[in-house]
C-alpha atoms as a PDB file:
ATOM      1  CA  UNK A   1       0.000   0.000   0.000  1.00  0.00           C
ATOM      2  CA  UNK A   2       2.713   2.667   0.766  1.00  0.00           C
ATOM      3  CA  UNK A   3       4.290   1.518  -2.854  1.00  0.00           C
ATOM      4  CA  UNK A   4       1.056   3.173  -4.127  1.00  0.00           C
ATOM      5  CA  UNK A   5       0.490   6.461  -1.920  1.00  0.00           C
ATOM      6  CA  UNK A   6       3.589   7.478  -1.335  1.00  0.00           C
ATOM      7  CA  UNK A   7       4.574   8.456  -4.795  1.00  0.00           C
ATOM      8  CA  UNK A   8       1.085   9.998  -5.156  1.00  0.00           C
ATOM      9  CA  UNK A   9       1.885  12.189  -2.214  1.00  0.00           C
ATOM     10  CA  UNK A  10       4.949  13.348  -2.863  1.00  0.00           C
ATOM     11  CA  UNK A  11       5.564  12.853  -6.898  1.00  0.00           C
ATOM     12  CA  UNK A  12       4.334  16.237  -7.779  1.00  0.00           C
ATOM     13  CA  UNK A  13       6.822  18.489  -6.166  1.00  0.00           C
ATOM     14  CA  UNK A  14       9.694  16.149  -6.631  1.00  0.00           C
ATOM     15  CA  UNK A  15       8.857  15.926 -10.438  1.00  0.00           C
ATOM     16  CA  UNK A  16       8.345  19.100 -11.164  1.00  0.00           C
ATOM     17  CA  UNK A  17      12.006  19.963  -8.914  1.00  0.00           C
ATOM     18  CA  UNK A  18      13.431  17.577 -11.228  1.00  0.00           C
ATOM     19  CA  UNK A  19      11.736  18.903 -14.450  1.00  0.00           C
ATOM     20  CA  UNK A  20      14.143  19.727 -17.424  1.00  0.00           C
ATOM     21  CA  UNK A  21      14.361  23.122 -19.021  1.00  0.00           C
ATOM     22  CA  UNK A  22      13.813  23.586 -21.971  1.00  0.00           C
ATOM     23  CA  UNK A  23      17.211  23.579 -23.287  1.00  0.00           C
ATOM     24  CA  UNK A  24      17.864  20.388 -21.498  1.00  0.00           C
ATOM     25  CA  UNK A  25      19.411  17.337 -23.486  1.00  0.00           C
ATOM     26  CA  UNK A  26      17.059  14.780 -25.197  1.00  0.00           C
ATOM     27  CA  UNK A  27      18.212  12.102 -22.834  1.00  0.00           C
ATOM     28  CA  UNK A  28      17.616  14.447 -19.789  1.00  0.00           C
ATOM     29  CA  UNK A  29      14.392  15.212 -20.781  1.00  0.00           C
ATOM     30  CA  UNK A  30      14.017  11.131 -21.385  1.00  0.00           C
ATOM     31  CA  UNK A  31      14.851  10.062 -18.015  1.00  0.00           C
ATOM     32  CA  UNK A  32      12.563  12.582 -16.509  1.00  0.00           C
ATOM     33  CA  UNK A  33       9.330  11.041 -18.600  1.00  0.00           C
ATOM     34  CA  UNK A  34      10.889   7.562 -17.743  1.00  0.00           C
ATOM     35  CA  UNK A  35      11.070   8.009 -14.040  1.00  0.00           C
ATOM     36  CA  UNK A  36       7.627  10.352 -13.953  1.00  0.00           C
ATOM     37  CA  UNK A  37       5.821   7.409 -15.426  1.00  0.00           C
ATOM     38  CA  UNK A  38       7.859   4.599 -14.589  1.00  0.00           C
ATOM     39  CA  UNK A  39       7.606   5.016 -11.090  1.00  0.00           C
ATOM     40  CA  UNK A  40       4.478   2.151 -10.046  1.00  0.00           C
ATOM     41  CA  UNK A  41       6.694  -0.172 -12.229  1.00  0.00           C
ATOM     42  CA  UNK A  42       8.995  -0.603  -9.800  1.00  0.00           C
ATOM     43  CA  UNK A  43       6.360  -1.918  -7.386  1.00  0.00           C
ATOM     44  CA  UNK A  44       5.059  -5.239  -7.424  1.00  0.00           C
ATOM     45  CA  UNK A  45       3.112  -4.782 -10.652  1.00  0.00           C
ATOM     46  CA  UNK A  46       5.102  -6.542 -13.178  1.00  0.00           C
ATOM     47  CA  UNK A  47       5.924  -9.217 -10.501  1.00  0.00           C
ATOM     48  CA  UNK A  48       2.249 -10.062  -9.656  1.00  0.00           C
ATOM     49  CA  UNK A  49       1.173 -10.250 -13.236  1.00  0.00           C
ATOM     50  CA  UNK A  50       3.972 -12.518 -14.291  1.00  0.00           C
ATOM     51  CA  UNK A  51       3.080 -14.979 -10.790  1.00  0.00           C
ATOM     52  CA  UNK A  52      -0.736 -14.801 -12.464  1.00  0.00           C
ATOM     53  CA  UNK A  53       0.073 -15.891 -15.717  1.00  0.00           C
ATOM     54  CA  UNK A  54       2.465 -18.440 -14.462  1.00  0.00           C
ATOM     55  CA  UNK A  55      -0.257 -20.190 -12.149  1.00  0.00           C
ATOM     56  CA  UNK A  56      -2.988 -19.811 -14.524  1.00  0.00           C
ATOM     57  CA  UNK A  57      -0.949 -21.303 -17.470  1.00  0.00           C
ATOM     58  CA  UNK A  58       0.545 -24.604 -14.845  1.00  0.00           C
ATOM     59  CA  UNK A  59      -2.263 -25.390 -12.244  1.00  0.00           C
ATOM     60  CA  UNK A  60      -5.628 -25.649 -12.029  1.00  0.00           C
ATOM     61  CA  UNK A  61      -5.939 -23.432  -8.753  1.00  0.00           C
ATOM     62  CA  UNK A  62      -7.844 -20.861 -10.080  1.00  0.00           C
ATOM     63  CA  UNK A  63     -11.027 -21.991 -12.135  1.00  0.00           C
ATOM     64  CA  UNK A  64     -12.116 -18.332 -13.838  1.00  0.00           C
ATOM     65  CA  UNK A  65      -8.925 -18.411 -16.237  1.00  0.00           C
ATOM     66  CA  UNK A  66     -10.780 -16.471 -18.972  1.00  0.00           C
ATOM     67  CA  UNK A  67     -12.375 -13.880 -17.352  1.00  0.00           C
ATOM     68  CA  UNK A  68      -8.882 -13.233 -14.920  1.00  0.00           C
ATOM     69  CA  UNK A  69      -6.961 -13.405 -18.981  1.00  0.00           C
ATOM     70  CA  UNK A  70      -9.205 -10.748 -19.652  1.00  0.00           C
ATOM     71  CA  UNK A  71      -8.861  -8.611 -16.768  1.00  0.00           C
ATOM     72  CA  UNK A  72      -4.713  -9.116 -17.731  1.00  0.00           C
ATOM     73  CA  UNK A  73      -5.306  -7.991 -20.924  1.00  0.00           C
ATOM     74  CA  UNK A  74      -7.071  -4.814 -20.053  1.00  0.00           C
ATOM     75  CA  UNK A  75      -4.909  -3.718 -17.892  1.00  0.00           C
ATOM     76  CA  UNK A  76      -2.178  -3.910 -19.575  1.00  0.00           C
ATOM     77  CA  UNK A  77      -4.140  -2.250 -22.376  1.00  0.00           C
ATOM     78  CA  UNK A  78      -4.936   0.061 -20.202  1.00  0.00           C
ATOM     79  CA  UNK A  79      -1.414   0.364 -18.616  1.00  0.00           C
ATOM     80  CA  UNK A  80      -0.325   1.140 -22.255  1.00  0.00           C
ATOM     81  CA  UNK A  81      -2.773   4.130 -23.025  1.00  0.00           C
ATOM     82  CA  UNK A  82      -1.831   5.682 -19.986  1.00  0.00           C
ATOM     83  CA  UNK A  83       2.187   5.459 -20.408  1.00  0.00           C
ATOM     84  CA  UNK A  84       1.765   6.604 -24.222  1.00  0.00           C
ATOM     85  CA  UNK A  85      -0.294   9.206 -23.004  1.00  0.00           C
ATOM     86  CA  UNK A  86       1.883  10.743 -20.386  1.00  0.00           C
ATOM     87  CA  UNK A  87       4.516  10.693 -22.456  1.00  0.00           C
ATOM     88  CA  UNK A  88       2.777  12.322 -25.648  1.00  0.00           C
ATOM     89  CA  UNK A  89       1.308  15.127 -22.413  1.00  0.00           C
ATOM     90  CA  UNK A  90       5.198  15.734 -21.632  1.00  0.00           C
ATOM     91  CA  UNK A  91       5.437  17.073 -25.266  1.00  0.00           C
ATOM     92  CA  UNK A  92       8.312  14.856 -26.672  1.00  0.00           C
ATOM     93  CA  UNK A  93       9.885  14.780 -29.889  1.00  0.00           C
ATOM     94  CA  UNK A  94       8.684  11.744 -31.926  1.00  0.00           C
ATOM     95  CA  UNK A  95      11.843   9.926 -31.297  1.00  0.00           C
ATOM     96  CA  UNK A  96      11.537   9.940 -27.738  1.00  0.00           C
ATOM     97  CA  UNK A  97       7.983   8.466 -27.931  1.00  0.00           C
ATOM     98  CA  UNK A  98      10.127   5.359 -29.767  1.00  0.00           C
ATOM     99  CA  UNK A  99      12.503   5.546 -27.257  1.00  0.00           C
ATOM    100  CA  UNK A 100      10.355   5.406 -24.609  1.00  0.00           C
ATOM    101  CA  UNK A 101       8.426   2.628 -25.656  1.00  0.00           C
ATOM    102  CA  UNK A 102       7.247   0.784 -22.618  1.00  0.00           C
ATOM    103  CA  UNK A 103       3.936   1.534 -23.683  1.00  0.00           C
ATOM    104  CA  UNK A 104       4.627  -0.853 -26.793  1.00  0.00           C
ATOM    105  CA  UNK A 105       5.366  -3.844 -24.419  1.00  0.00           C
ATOM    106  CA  UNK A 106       1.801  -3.258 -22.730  1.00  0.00           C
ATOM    107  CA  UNK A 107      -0.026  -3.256 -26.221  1.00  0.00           C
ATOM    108  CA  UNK A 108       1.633  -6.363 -27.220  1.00  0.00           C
ATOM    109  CA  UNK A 109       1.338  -7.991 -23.876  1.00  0.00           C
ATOM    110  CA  UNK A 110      -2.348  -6.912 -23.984  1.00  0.00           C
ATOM    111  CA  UNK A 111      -2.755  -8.255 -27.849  1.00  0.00           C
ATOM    112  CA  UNK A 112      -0.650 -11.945 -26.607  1.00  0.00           C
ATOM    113  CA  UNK A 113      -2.763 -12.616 -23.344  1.00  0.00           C
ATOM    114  CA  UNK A 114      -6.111 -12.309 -25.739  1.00  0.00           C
ATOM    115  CA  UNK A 115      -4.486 -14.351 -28.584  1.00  0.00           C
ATOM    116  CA  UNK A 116      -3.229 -17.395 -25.800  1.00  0.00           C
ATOM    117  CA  UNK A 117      -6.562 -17.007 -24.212  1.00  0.00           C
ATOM    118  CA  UNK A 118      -7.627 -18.695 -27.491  1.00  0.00           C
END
């Protein structure tokens, strides 16, 4: 639970203390939109999605394996819409929207969870 409010509490000043100016370098201006909306990565996230997969795909523990595939897949859709987005808000060039392609990971882990759901 603190993984979760204490960023929320305290992000805003520290980001915007840490916020390049405008004649900042690209990768400056890259780690800043990688560690303003990278920072719930770092949590358990990743982790607890991977454990999910992994004990839906071996055992038979959990019976609702669609509908919890589906769930995956959405949020990691969703996960994907938000990280493009705040990087598109923090008004990068179109190289740094490559560069900073995590959002990319979430579509395609998104688009693989429906196709194995099969």
């Amino acid at each position: 639970m603190l993984s979760r409010t204490a960023p929320i509490r305290f992000s805003p000043k520290a980001y915007q203390a840490l916020k390049p100016v405008e004649e900042s370098s690209d990768k400056h201006k890259e780690t800043w939109v990688q560690v303003r909306s990278g920072w719930h990565w770092v949590s358990v996230d990743l982790f607890l999605a991977a454990v999910l997969l992994i004990i839906i795909s071996t055992t038979n523990i959990i019976i609702a394996k669609q509908e919890l595939l589906l769930l995956l897949s959405i949020y990691y859709f969703v996960c994907g819409v938000v990280w493009l987005s705040t990087v598109v808000v923090s008004k990068n060039s179109n190289k740094q929207i490559m560069v900073l392609g995590q959002w990319i990971f979430c579509f395609i882990m998104s688009g693989l969870i429906i196709w194995g759901r099969g």
